[in-house]
N, C-alpha and C. Protein backbone atom coordinates (compact mmCIF):
# COMPACT_ATOMS: atom_id res chain seq x y z
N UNK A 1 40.76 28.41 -1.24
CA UNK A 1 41.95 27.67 -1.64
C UNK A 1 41.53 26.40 -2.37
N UNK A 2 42.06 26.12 -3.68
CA UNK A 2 41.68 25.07 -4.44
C UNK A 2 42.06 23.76 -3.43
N UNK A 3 41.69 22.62 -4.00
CA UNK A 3 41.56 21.34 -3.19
C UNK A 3 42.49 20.58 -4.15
N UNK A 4 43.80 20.01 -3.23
CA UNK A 4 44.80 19.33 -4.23
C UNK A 4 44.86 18.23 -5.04
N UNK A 5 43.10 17.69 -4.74
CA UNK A 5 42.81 16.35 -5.05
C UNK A 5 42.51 16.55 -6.64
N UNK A 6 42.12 17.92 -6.43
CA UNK A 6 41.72 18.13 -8.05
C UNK A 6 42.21 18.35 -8.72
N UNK A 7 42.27 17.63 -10.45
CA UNK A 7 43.71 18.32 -11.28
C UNK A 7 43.32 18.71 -11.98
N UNK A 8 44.07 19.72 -12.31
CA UNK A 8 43.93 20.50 -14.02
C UNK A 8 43.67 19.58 -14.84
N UNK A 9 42.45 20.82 -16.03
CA UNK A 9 42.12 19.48 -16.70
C UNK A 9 43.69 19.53 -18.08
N UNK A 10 43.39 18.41 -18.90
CA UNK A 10 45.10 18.18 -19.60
C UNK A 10 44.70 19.27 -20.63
N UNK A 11 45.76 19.41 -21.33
CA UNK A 11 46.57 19.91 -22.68
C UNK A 11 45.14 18.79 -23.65
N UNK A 12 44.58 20.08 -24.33
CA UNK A 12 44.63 19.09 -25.35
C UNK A 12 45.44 18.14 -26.31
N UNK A 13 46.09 18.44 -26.68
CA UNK A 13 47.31 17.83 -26.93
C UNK A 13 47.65 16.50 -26.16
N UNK A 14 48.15 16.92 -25.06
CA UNK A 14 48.01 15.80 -24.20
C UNK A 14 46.85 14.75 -23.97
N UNK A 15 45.64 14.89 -24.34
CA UNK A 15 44.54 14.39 -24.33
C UNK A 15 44.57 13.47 -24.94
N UNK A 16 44.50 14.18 -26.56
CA UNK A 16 44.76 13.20 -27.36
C UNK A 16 45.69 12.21 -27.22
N UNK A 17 47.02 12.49 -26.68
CA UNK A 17 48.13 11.13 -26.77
C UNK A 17 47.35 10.47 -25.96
N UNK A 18 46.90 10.22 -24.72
CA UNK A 18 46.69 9.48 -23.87
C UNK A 18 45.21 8.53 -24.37
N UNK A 19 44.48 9.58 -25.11
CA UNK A 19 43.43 9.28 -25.78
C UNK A 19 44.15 7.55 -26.71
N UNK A 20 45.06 8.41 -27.77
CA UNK A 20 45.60 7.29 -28.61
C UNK A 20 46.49 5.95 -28.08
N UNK A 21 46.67 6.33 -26.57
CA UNK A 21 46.83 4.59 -25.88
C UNK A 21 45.96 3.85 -25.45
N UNK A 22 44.93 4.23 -25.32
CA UNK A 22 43.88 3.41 -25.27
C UNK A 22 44.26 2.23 -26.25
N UNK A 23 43.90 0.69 -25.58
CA UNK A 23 43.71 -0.01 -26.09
C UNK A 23 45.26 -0.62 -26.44
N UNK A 24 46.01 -0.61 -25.76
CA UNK A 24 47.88 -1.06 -25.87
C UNK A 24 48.36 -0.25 -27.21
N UNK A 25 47.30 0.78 -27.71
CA UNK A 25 48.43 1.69 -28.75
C UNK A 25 49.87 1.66 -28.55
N UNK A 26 50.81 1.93 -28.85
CA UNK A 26 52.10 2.48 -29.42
C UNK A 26 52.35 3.34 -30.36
N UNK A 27 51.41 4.94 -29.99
CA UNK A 27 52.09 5.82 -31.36
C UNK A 27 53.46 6.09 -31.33
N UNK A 28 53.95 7.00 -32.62
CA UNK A 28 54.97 7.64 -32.54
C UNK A 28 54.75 8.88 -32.29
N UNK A 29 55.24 9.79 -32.34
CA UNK A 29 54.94 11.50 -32.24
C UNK A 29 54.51 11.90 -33.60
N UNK A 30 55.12 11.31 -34.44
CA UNK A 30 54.55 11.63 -35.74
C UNK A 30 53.10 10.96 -35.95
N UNK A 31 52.65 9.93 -35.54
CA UNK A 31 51.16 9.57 -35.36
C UNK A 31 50.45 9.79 -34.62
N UNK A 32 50.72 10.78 -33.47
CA UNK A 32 50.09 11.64 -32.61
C UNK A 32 49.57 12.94 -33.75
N UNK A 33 50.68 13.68 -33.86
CA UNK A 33 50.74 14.90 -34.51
C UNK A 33 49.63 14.76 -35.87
N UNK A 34 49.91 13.33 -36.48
CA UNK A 34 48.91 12.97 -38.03
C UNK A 34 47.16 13.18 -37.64
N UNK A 35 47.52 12.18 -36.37
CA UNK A 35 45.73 12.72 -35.78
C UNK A 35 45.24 14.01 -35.85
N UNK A 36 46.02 14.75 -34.84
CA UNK A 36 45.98 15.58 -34.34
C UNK A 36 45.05 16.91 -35.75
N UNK A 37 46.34 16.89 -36.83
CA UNK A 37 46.39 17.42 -37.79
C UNK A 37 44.96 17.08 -38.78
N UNK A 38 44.49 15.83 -38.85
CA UNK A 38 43.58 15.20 -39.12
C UNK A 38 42.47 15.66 -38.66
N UNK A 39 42.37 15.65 -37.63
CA UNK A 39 41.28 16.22 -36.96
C UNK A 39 40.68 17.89 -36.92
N UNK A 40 41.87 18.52 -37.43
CA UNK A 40 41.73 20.03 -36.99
C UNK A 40 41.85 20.85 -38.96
N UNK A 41 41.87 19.51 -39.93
CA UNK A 41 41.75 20.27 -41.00
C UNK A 41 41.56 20.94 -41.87
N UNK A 42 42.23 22.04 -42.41
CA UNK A 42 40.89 22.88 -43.37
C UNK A 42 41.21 22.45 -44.57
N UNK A 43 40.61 23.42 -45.20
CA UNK A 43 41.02 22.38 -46.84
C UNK A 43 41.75 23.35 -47.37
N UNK A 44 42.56 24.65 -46.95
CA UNK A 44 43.75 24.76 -47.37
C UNK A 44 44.79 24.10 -47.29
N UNK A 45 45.21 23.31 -46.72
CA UNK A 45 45.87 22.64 -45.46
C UNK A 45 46.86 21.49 -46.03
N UNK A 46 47.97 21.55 -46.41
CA UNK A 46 48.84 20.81 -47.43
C UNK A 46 48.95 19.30 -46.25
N UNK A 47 49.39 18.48 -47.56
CA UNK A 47 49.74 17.08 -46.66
C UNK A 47 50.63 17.04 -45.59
N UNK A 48 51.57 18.11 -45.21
CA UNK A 48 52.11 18.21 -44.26
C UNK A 48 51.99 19.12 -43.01
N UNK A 49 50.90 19.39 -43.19
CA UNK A 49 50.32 20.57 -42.40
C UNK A 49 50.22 19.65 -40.78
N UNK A 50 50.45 17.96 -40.62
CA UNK A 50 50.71 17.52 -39.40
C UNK A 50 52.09 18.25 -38.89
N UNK A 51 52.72 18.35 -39.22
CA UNK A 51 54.06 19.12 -38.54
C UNK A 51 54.12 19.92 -37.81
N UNK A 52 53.39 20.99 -37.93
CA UNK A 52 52.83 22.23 -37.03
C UNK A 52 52.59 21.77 -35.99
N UNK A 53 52.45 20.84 -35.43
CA UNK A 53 51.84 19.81 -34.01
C UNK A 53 52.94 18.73 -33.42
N UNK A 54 54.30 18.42 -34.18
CA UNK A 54 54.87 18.01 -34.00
C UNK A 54 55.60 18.74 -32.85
N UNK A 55 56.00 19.36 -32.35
CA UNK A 55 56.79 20.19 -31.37
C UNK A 55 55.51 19.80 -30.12
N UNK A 56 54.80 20.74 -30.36
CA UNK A 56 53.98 20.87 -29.17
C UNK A 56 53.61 18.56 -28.57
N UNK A 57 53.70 17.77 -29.69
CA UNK A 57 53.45 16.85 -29.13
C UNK A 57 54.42 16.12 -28.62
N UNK A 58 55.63 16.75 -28.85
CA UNK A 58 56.44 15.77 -28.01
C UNK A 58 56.87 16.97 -26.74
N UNK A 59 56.80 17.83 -26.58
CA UNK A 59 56.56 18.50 -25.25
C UNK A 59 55.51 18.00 -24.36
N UNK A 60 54.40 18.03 -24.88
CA UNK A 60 53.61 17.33 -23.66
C UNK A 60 53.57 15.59 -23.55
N UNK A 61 54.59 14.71 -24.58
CA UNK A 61 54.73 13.52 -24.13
C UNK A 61 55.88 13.34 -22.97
N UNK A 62 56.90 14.65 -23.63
CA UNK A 62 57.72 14.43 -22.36
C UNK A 62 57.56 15.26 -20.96
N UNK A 63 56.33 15.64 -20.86
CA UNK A 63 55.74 16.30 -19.65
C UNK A 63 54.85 14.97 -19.17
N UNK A 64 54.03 14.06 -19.49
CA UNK A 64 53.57 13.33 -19.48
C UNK A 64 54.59 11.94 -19.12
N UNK A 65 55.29 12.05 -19.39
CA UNK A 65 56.42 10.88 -19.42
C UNK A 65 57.41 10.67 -18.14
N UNK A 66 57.43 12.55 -17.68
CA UNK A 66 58.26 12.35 -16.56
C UNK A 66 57.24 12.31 -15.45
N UNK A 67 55.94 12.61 -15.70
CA UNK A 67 55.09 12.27 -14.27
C UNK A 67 54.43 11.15 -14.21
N UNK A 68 55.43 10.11 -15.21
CA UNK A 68 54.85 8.89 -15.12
C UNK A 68 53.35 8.33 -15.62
N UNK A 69 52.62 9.05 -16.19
CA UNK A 69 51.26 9.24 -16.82
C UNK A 69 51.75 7.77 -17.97
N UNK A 70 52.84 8.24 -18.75
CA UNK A 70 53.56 7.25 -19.79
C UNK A 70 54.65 6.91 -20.02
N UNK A 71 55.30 5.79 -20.91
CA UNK A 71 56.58 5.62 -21.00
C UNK A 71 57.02 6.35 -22.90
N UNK A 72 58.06 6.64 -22.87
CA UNK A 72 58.80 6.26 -24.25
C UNK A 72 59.64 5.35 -24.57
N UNK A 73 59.28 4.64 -25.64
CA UNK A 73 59.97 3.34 -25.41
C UNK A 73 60.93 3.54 -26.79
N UNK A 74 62.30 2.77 -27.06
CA UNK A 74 62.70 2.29 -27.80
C UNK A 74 63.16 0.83 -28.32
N UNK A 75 62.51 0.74 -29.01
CA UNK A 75 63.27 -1.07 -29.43
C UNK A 75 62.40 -1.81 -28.18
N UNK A 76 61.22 -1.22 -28.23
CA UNK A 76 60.37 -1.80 -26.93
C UNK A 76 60.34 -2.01 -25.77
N UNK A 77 61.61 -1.29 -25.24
CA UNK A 77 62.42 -0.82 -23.96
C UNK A 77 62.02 0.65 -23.66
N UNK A 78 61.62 0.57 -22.14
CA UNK A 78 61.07 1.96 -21.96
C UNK A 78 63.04 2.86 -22.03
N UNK A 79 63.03 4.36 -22.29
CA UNK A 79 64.38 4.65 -22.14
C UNK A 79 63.39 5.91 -21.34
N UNK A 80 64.41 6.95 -20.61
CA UNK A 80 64.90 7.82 -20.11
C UNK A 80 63.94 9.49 -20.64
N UNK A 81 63.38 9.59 -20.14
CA UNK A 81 62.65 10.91 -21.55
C UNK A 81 63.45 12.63 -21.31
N UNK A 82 64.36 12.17 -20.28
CA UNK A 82 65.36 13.41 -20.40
C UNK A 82 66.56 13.09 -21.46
N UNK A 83 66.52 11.71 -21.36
CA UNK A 83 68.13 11.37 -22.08
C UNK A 83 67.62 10.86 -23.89
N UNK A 84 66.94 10.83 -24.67
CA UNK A 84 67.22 9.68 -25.61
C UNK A 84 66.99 10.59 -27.30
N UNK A 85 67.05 10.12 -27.76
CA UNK A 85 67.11 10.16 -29.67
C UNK A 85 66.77 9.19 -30.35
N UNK A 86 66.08 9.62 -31.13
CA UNK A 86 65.42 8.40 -32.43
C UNK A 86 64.20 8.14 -32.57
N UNK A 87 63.72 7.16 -32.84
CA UNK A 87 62.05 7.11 -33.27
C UNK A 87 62.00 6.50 -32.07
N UNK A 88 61.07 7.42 -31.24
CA UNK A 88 60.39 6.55 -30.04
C UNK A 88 58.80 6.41 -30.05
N UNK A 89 58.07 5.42 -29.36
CA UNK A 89 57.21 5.16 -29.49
C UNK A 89 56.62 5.92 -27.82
N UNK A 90 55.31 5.76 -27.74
CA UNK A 90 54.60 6.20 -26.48
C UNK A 90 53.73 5.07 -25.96
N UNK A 91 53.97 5.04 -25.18
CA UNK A 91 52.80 3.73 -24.39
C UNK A 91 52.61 3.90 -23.24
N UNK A 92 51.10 3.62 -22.21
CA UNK A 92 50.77 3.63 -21.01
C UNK A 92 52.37 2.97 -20.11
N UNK A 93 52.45 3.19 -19.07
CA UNK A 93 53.54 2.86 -18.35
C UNK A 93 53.68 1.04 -17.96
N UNK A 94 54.14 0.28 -18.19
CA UNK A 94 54.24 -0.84 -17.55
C UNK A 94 54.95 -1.75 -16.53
N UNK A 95 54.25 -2.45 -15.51
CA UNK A 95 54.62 -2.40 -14.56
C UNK A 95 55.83 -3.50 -14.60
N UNK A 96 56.18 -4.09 -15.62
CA UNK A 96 57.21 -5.19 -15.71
C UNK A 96 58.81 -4.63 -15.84
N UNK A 97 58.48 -3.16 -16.69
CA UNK A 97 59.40 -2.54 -17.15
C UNK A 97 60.22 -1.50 -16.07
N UNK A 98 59.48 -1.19 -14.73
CA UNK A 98 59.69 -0.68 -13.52
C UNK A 98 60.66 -1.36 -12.79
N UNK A 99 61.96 -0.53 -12.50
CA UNK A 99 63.17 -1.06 -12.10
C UNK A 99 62.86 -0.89 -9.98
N UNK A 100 62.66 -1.86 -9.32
CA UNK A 100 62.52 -1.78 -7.57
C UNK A 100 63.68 -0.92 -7.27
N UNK A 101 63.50 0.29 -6.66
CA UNK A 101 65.06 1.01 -5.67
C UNK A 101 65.00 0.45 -4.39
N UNK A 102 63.98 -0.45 -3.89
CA UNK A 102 64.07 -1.62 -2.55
C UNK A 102 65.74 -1.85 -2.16
């Protein structure tokens, strides 16, 4: 029986985002996905060939987001990652922004 202490290792995908907060980053999903795309290119590979990565990266930000790993923020306000729309940004979680249920 596996040992619960141990976790799966991540999504690449996921790697990378968490990778790109290092250091108080703030990507968007679209500057996740640009890496991403960047990194994996061939030289067929049109200037928009980041898109293909766009889906899969905001699935694992908002898998990442609800286990608290990160926040999505808008207007520099963490919001809701079941509820929101618009350009959101990604950032490590912060502890100022944490509402007490005390």
């Amino acid at each position: 029986m596996p040992s619960n202490t141990e976790k799966p290792p991540l999504d690449p995908v996921a790697q990378t985002i968490i990778d790109m907060l290092a250091g108080g980053a703030t990507p968007t999903f679209q500057d996740v996905a640009k890496a991403i795309a960047k990194a994996r290119a061939k030289p067929k590979d049109g200037p928009d060939a980041w898109r293909r990565y766009l889906t899969a990266v905001r699935q694992q930000a908002l898998y990442l987001a609800r286990n608290g790993s990160l926040e999505l923020t808008r207007k520099g306000v963490a919001i809701d990652p079941n509820d929101f729309k618009g350009l959101v940004r990604i950032r490590l979680p912060q502890a100022a922004d944490r509402h007490a249920t005390d």
